[in-house]
Protein backbone atom coordinates (compact mmCIF):
# COMPACT_ATOMS: atom_id res chain seq x y z
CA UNK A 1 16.63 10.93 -6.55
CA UNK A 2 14.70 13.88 -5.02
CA UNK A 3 11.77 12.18 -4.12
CA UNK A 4 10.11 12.87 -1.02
CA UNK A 5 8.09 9.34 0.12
CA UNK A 6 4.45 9.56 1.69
CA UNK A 7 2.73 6.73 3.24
CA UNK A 8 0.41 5.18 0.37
CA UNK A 9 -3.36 6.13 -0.35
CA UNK A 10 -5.84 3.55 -0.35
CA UNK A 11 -7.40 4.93 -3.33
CA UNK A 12 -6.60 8.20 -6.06
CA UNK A 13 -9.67 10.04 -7.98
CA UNK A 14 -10.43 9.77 -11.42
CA UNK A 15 -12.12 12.76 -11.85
CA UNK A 16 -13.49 15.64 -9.52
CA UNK A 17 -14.82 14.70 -6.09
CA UNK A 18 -16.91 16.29 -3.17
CA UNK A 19 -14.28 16.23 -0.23
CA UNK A 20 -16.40 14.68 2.44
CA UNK A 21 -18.30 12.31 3.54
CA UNK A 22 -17.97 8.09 2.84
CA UNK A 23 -18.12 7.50 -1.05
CA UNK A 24 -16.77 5.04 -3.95
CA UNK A 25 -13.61 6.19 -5.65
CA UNK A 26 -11.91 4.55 -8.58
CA UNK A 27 -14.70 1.79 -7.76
CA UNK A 28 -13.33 1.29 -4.16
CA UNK A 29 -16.19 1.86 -1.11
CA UNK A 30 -13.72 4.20 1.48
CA UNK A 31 -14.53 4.90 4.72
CA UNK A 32 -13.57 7.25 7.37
CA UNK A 33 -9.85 7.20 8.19
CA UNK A 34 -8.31 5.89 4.73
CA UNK A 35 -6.10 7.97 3.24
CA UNK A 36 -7.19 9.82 -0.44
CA UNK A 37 -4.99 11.02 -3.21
CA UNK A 38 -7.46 13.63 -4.69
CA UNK A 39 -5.70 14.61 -8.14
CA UNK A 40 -8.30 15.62 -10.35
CA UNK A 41 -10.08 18.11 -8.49
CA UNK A 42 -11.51 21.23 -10.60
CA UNK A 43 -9.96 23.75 -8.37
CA UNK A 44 -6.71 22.74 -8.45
CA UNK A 45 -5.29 23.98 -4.93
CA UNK A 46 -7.93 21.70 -3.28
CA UNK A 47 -5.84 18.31 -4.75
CA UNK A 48 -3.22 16.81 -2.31
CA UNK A 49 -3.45 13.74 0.43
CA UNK A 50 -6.67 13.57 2.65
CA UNK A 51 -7.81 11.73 5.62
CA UNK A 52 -11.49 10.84 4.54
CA UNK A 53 -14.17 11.53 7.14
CA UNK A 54 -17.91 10.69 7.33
CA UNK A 55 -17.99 14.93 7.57
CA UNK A 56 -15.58 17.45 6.02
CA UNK A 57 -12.04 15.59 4.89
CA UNK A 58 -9.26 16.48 6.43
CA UNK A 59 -5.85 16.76 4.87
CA UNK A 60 -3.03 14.75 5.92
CA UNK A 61 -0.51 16.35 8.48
CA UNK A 62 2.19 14.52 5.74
CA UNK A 63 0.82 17.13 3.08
CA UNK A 64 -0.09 20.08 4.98
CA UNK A 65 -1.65 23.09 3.39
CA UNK A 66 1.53 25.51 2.90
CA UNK A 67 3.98 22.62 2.69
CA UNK A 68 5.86 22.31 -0.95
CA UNK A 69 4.92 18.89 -2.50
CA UNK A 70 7.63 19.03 -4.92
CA UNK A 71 8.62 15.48 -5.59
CA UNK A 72 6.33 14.12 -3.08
CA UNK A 73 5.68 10.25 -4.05
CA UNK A 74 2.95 7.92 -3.04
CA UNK A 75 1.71 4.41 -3.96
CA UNK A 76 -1.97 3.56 -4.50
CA UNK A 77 -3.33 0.47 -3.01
CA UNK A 78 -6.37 0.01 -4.56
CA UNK A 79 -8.68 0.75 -7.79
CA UNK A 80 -10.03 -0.43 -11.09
CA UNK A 81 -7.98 2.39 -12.37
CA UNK A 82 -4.91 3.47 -10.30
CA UNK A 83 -4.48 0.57 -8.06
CA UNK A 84 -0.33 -0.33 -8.02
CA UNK A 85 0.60 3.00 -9.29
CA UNK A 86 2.32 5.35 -7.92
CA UNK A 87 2.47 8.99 -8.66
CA UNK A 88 5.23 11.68 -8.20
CA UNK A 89 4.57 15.54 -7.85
CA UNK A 90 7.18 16.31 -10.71
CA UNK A 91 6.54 20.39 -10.35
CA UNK A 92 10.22 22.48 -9.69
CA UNK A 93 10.55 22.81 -5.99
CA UNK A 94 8.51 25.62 -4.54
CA UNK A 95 6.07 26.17 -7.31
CA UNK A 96 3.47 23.04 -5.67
CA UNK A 97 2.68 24.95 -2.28
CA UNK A 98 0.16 22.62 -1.05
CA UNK A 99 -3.36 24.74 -0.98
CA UNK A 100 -2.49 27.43 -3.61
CA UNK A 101 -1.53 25.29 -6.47
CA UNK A 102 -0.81 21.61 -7.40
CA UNK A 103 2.07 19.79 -8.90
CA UNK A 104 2.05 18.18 -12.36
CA UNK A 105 1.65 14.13 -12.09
């Protein structure tokens, strides 16, 4: 089917988000280690999977800056918006290069 399976996110934004630190997403409290789908950001190239961190986030080795995220799919555990969903990177192969653009949801 072309899809390319990540482990799930704990949460997924709703809107733009400061990529560090402990905060509440999509009304869920996360805390260091839980893994983010940030979607929404206003510079696009920063969106993709991140490890949160009580510092500067970190992005998941599973979606790597320079990696293609062409039909990457994940589920989302939690949130009074996007918890049980799941979201596909539907962008042709090689034009969602992780870090210099993002895929369409």
């Amino acid at each position: 089917a072309g899809l390319d399976p990540k482990d799930s996110c704990k949460v997924t934004t709703t809107g733009n988000i400061t990529l560090s630190g402990t905060q509440t997403i999509d009304g869920v409290s996360v805390s260091a280690g839980d893994r983010i789908l940030a979607k929404d950001q206003t510079t696009a190239s920063e969106n993709g999977i991140y490890i949160c961190s009580a510092d500067a986030w970190t992005r998941s080795t599973d979606m790597a800056v320079g990696s293609d995220a062409a039909g990457n799919n994940m589920f989302i555990e939690e949130g009074t918006v996007n918890a049980d969903l799941s979201f596909v990177c539907v962008s042709n192969k090689g034009s969602a290069v992780v870090g210099n653009r993002w895929c369409n949801n």
